[in-house]
N, C-alpha and C. Protein backbone atom coordinates (compact mmCIF):
# COMPACT_ATOMS: atom_id res chain seq x y z
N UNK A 1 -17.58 -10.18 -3.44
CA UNK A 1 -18.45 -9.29 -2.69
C UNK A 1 -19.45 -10.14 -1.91
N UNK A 2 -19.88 -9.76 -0.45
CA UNK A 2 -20.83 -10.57 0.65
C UNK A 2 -21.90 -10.10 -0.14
N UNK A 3 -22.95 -11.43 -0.49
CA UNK A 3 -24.07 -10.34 -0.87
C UNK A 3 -25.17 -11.52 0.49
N UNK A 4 -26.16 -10.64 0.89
CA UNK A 4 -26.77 -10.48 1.86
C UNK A 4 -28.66 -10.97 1.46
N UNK A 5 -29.24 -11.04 2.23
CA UNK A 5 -30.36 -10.96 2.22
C UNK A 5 -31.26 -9.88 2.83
N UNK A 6 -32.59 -8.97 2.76
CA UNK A 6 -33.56 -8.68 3.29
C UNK A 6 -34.46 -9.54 4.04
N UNK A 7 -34.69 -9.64 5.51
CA UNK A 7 -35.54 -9.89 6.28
C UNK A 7 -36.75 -9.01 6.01
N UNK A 8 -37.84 -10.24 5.34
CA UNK A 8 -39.31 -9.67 5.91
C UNK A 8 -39.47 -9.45 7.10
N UNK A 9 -39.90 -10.98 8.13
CA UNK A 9 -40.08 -11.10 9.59
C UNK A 9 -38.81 -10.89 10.24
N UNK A 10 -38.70 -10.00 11.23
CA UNK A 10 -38.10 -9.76 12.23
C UNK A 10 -38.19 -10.33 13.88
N UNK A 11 -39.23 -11.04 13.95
CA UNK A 11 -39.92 -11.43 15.19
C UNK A 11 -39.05 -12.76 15.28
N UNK A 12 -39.10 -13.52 16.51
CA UNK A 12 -38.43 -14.54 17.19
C UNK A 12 -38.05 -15.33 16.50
N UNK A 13 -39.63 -15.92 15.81
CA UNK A 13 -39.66 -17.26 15.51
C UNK A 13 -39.57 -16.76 14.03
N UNK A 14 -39.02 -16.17 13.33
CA UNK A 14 -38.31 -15.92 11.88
C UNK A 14 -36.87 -16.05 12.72
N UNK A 15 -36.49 -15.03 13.01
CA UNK A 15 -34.59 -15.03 13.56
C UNK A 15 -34.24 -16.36 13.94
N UNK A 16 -34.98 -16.69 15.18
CA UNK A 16 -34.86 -18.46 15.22
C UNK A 16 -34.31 -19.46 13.50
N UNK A 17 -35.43 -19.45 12.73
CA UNK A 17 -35.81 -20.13 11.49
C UNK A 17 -34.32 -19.73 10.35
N UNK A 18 -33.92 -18.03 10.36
CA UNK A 18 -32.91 -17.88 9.51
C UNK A 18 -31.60 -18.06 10.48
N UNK A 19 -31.46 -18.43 11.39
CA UNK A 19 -30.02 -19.29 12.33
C UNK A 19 -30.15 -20.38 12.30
N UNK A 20 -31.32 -20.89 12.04
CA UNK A 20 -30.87 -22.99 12.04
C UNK A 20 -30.68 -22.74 10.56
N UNK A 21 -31.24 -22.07 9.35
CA UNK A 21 -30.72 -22.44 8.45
C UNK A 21 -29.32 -21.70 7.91
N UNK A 22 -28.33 -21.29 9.03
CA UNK A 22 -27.44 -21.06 8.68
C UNK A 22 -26.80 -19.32 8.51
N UNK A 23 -28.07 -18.87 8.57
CA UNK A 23 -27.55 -17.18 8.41
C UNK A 23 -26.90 -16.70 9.83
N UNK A 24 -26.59 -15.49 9.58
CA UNK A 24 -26.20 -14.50 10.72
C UNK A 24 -27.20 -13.37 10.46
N UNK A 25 -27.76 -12.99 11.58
CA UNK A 25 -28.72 -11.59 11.52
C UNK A 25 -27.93 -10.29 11.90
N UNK A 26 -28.45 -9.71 10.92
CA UNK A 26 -27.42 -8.47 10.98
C UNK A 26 -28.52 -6.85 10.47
N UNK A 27 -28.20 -6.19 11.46
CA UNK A 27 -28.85 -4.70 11.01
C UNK A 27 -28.18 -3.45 10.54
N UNK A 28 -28.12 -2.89 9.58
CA UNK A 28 -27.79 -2.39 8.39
C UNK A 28 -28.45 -1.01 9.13
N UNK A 29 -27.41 0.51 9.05
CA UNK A 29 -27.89 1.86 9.62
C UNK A 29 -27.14 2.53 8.98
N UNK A 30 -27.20 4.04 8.78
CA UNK A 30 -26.74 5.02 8.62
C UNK A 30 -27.08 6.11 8.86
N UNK A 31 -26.40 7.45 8.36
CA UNK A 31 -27.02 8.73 9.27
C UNK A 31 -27.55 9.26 7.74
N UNK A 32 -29.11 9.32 8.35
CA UNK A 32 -30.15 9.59 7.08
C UNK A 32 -30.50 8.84 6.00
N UNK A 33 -30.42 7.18 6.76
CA UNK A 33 -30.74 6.35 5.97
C UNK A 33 -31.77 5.32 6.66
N UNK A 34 -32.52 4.96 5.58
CA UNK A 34 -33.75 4.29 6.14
C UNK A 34 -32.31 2.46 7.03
N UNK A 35 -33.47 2.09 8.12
CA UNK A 35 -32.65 0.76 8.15
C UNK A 35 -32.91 -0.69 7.92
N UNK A 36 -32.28 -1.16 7.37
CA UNK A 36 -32.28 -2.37 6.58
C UNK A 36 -32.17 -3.47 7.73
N UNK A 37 -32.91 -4.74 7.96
CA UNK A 37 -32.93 -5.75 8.64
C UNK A 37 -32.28 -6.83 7.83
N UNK A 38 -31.28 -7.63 7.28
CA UNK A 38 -30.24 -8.14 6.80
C UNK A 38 -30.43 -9.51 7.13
N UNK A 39 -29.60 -10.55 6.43
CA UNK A 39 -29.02 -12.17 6.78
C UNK A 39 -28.44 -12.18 6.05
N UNK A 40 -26.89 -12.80 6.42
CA UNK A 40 -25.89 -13.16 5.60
C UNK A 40 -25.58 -14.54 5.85
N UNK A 41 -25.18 -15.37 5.27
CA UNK A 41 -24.55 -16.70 5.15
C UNK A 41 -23.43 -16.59 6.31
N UNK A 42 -23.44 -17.11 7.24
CA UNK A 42 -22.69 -16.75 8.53
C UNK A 42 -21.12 -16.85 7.90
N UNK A 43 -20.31 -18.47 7.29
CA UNK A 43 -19.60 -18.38 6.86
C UNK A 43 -18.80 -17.46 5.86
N UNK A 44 -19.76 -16.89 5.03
CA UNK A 44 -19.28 -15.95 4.07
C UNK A 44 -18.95 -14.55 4.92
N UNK A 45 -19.88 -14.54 5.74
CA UNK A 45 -19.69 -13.10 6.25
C UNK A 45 -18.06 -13.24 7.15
N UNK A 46 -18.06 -14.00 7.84
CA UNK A 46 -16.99 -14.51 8.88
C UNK A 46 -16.08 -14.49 7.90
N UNK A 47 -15.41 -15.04 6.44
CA UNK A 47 -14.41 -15.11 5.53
C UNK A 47 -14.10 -13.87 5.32
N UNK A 48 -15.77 -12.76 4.77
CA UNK A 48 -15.48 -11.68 4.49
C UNK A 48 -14.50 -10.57 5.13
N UNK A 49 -14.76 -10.50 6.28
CA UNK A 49 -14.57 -10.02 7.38
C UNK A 49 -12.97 -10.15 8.08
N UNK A 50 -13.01 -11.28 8.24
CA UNK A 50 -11.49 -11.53 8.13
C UNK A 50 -10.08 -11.21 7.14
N UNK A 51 -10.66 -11.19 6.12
CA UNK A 51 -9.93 -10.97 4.71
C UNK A 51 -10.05 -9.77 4.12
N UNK A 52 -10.68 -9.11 4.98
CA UNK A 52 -10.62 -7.47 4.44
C UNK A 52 -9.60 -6.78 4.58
N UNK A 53 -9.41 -5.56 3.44
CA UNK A 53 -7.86 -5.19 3.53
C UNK A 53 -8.10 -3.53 4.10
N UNK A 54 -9.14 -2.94 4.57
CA UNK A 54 -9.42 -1.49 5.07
C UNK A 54 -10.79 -2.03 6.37
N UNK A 55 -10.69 -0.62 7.17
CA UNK A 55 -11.54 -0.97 7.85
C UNK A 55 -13.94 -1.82 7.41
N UNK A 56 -13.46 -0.66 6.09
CA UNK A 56 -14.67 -0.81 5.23
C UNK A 56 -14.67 -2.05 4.21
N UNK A 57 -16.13 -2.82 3.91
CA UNK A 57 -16.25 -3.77 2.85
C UNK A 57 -17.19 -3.94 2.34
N UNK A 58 -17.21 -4.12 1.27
CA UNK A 58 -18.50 -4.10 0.07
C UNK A 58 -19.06 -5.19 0.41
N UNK A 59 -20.90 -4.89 0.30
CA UNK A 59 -21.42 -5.62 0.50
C UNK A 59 -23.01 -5.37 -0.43
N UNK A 60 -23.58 -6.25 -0.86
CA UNK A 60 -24.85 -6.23 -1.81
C UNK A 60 -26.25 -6.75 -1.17
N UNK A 61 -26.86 -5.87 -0.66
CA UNK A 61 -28.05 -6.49 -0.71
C UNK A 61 -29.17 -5.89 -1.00
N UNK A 62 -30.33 -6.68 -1.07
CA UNK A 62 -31.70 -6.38 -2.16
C UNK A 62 -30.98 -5.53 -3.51
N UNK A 63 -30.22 -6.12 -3.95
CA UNK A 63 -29.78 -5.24 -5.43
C UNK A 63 -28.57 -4.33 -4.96
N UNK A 64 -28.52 -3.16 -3.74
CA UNK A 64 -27.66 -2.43 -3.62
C UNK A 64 -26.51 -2.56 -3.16
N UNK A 65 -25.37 -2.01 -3.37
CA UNK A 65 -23.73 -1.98 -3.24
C UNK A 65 -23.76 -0.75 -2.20
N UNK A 66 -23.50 -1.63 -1.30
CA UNK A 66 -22.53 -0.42 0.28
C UNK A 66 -21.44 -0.65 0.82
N UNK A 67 -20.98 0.09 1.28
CA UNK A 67 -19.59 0.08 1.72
C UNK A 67 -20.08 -0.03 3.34
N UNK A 68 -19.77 -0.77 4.34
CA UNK A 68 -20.20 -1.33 5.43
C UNK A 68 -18.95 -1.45 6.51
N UNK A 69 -19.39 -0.92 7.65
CA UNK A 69 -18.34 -0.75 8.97
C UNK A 69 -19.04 -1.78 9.96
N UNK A 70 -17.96 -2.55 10.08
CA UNK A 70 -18.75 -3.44 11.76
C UNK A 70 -18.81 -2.16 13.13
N UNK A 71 -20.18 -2.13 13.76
CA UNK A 71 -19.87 -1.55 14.81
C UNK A 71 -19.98 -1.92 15.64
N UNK A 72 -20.49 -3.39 16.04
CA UNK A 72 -20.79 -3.77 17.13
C UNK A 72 -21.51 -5.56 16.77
N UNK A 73 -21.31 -6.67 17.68
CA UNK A 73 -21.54 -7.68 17.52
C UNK A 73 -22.07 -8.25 18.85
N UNK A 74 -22.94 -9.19 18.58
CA UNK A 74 -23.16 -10.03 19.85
C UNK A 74 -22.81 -11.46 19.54
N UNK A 75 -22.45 -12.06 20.51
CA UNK A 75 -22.35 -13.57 20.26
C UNK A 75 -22.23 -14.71 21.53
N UNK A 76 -22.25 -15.92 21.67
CA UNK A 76 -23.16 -16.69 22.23
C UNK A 76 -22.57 -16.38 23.59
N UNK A 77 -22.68 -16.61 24.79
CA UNK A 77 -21.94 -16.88 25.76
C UNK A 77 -21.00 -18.11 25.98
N UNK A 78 -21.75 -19.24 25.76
CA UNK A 78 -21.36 -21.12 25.83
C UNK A 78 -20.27 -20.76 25.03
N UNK A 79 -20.55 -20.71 23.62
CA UNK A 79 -20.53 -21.57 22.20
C UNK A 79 -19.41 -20.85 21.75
N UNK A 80 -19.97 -19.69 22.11
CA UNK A 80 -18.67 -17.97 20.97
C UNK A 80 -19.69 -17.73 20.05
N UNK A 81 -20.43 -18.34 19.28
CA UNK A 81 -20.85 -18.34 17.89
C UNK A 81 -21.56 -16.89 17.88
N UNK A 82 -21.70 -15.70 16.55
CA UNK A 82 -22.27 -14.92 16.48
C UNK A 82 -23.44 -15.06 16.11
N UNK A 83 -24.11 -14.05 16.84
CA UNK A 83 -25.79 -14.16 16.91
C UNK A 83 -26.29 -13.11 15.84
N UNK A 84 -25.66 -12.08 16.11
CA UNK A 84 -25.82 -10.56 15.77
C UNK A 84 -25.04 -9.87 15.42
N UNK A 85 -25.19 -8.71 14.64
CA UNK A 85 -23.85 -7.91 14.29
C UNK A 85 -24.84 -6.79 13.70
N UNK A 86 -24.13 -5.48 14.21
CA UNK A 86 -24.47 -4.33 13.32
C UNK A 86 -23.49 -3.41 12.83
N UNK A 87 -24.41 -3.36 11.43
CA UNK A 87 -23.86 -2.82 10.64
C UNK A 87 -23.90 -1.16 10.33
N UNK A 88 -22.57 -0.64 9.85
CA UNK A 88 -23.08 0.98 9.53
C UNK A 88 -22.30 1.31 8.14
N UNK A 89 -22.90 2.31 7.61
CA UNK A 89 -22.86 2.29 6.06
C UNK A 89 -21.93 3.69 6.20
N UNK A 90 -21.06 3.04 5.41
CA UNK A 90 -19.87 3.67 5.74
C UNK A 90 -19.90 4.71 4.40
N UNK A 91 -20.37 6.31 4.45
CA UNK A 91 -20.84 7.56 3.60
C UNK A 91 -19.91 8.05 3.58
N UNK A 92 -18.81 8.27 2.58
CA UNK A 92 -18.56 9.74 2.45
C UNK A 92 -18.66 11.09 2.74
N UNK A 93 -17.63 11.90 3.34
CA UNK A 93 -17.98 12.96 3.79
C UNK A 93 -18.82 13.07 4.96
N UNK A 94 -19.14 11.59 5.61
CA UNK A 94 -19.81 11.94 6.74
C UNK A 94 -18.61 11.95 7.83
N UNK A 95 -18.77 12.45 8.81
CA UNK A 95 -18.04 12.19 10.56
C UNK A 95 -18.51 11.75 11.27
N UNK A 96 -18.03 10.77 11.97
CA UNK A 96 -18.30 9.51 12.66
C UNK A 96 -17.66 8.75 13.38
N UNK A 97 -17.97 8.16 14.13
CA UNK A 97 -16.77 7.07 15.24
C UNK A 97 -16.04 6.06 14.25
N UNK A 98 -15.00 5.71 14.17
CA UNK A 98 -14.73 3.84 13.67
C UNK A 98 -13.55 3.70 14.69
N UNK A 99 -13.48 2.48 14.54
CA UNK A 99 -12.75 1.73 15.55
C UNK A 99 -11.39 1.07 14.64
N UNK A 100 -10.15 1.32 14.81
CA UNK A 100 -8.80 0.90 13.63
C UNK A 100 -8.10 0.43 14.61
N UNK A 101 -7.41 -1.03 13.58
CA UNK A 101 -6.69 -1.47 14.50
C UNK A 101 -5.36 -0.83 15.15
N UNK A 102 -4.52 -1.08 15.80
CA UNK A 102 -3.15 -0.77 16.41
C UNK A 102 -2.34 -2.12 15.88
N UNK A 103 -0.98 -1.91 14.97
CA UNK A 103 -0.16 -2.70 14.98
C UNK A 103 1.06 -2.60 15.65
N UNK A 104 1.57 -3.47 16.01
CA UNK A 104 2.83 -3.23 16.93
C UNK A 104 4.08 -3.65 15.91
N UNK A 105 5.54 -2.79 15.24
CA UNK A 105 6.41 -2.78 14.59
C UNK A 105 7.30 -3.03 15.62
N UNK A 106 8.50 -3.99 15.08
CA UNK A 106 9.29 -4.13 15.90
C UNK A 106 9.84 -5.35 17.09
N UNK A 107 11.33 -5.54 17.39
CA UNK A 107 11.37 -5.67 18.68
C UNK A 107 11.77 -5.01 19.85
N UNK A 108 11.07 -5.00 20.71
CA UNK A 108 11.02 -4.01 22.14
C UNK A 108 12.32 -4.33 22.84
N UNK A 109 13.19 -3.79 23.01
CA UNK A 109 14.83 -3.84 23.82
C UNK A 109 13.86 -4.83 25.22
N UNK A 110 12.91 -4.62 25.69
CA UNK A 110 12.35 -5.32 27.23
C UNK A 110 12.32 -6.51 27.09
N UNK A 111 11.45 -7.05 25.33
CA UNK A 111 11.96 -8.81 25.34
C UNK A 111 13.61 -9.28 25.99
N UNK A 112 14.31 -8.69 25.36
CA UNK A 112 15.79 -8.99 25.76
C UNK A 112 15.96 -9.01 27.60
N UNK A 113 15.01 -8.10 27.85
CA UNK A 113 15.32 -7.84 29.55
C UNK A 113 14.37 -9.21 30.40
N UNK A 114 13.42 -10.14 29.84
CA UNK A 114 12.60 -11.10 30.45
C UNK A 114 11.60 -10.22 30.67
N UNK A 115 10.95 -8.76 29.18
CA UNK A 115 9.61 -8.67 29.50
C UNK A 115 8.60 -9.26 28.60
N UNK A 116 7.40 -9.04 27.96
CA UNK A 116 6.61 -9.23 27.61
C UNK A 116 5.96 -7.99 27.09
N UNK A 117 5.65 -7.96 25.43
CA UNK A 117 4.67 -6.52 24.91
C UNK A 117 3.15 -7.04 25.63
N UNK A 118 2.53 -6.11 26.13
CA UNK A 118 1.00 -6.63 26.20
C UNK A 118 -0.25 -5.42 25.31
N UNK A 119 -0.64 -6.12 24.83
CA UNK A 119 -1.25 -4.63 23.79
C UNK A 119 -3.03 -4.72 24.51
N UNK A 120 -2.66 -3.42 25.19
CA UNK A 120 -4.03 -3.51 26.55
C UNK A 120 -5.28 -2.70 25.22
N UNK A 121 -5.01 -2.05 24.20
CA UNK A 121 -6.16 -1.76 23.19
C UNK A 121 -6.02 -2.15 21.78
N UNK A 122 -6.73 -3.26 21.55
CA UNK A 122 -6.27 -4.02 19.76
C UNK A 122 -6.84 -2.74 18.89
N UNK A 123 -7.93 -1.96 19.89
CA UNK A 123 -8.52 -1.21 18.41
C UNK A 123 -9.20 0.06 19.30
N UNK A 124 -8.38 1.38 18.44
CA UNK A 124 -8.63 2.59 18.93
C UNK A 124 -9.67 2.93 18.09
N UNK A 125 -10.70 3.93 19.02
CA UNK A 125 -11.83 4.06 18.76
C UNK A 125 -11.23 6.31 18.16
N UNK A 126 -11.84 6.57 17.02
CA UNK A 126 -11.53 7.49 16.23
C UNK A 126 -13.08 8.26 15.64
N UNK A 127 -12.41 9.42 15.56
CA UNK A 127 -13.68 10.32 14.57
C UNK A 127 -12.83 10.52 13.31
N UNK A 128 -13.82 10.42 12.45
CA UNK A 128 -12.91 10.78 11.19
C UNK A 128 -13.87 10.44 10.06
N UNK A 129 -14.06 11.53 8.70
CA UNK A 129 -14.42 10.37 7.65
C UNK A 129 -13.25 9.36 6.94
N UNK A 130 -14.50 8.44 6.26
CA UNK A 130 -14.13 7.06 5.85
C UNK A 130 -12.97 7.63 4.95
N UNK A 131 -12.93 8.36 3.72
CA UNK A 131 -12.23 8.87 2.87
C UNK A 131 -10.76 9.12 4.15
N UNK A 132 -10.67 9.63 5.18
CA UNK A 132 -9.48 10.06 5.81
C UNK A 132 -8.97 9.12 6.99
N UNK A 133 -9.75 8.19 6.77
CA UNK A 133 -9.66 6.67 8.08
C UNK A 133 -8.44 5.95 7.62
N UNK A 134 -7.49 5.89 8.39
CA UNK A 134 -6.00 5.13 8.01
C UNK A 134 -6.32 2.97 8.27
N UNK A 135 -5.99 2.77 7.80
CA UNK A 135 -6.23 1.30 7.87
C UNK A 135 -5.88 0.85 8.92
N UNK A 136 -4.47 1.22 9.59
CA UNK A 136 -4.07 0.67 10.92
C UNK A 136 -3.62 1.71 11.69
N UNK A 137 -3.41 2.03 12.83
CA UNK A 137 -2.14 3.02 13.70
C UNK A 137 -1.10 1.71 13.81
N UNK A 138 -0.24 2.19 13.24
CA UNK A 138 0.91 1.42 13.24
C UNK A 138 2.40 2.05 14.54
N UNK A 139 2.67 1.47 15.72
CA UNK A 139 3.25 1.88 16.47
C UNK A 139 4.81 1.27 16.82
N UNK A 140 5.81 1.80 16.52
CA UNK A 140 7.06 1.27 16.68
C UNK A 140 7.62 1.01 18.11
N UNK A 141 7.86 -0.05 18.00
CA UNK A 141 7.96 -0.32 20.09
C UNK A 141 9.39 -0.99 20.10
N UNK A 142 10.20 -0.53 19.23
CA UNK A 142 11.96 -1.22 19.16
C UNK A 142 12.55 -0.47 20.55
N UNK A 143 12.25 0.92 20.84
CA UNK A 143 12.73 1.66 21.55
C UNK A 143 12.45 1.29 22.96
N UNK A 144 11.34 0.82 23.29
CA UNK A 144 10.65 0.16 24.69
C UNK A 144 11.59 -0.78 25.11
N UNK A 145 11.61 -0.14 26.92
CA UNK A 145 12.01 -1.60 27.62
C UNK A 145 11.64 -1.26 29.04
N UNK A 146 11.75 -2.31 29.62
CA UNK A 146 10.62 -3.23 30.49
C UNK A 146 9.85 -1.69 31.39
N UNK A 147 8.56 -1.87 31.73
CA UNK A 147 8.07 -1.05 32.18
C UNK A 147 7.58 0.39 31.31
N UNK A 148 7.91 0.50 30.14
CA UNK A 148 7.95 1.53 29.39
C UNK A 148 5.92 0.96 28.88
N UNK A 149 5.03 1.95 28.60
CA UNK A 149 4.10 2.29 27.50
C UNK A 149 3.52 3.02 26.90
N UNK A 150 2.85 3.05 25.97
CA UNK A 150 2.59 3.98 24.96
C UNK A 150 1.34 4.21 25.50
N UNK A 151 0.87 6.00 25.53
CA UNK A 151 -0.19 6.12 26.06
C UNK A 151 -0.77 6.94 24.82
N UNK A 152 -2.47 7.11 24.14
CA UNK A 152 -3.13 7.49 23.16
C UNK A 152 -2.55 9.19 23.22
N UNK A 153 -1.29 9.71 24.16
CA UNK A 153 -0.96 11.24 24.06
C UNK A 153 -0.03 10.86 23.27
N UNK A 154 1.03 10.13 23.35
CA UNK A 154 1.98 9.99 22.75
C UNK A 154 2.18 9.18 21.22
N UNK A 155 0.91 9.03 20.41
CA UNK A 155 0.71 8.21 19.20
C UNK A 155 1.11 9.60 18.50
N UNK A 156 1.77 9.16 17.04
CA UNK A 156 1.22 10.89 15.89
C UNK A 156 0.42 10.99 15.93
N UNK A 157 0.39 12.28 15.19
CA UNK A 157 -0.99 12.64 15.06
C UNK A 157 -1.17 12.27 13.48
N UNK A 158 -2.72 12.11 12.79
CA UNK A 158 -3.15 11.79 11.59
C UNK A 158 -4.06 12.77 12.08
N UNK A 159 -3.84 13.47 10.27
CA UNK A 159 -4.54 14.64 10.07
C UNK A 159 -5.77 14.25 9.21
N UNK A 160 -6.60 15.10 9.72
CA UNK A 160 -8.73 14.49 9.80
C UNK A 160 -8.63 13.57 10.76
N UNK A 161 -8.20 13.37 11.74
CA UNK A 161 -8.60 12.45 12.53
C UNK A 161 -8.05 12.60 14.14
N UNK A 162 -9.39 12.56 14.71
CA UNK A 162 -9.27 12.24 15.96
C UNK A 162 -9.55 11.32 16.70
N UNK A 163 -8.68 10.93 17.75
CA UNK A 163 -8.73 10.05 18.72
C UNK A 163 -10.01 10.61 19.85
N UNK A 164 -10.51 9.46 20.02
CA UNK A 164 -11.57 9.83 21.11
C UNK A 164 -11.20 9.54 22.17
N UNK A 165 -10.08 8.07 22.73
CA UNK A 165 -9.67 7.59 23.85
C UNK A 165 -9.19 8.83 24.46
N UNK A 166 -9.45 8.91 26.21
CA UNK A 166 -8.82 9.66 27.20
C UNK A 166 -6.89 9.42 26.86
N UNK A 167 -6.53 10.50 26.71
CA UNK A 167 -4.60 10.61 26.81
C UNK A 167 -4.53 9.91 27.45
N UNK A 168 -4.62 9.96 28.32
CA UNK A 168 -3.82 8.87 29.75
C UNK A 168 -4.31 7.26 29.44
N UNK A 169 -4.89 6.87 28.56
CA UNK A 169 -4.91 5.48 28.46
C UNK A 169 -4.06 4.60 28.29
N UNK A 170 -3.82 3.55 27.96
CA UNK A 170 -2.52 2.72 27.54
C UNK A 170 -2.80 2.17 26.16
N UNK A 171 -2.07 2.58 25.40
CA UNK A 171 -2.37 1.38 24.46
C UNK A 171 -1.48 0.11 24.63
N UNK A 172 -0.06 0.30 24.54
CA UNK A 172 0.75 -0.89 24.90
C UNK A 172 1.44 -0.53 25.89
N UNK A 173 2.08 -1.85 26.07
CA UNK A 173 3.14 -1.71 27.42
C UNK A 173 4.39 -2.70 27.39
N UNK A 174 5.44 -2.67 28.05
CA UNK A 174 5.99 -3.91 28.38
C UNK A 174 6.26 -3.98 29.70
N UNK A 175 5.53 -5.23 29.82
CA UNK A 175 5.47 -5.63 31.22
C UNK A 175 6.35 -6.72 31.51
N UNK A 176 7.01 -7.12 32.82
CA UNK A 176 7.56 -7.97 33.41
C UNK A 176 7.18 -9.77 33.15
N UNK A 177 7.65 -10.31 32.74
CA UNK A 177 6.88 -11.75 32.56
C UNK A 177 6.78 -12.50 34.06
N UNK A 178 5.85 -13.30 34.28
CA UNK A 178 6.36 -14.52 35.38
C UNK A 178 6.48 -15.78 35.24
């Protein structure tokens, strides 16, 4: 489990002070919850994060156990390195946006033709509670060839859950290589 720190100072020259020594600053929200100003061990959080097996992951800080959704990150322009990240506390029974990945199953008949899958959305943005949030949209693309894509009308449907993307979007495609 990531366990975290409480920020007293919030001002420059603290955030400055907990990034040279290594943290990531991170803000902690929910709906009807006070909000928590956070530092995590950048590395741990980055391991955490990666190695998670649902969109949600336990996390401990000042004493308490939450279940935590990335919603949003900033990070350097130069470098890449993350600066920022916020967090949302992922409640039960609440309704809410999350963002799940799209996996692509399969090979597409268009490789065979000299195309290329291009997956124009890694991660569809959804209402749904956490309890009814599917881990991935998993999309079979054996049937695709060249020029063919999948648009957010044509995914199943998962029941408690809605898609927020406009129908007409793309999620994948196969496109022509050059």
């Amino acid at each position: 489990m990531l366990e975290g720190i409480v920020r007293e100072s919030i001002g420059k020259a603290a955030t400055k002070a907990y990034r040279r020594d290594g943290y990531l600053i991170a803000n902690i929200y929910g709906k009807g919850l006070e909000n928590v100003h956070a530092a995590f061990k950048m590395n741990d959080f980055i391991r955490t994060v990666r190695n998670k097996e649902t969109v949600a992951f336990a996390v401990k800080v000042d004493g308490k156990e939450m279940n935590l959704v990335v919603q949003g990150y900033e990070s350097h322009p130069v470098s890449g390195n993350l600066l920022h990240v916020d967090l949302m506390v992922a409640q039960p029974g609440v309704v809410t946006h999350y963002h799940v990945p799209v996996k692509a199953v399969g090979t597409p008949v268009g490789l065979k033709n000299k195309g290329m899958l291009f997956v124009a959305k890694k991660r569809l943005r959804v209402k749904a509670a956490i309890e009814n949030l599917p881990t991935s949209i998993t999309i079979d693309v054996a049937p695709l060839d060249l020029g063919d894509s999948v648009l957010v009308r044509d995914l199943p449907r998962v029941e408690n859950v809605t898609f927020t993307d406009s129908d007409r979007v793309s999620v994948l495609s196969i496109i022509k290589a050059k």
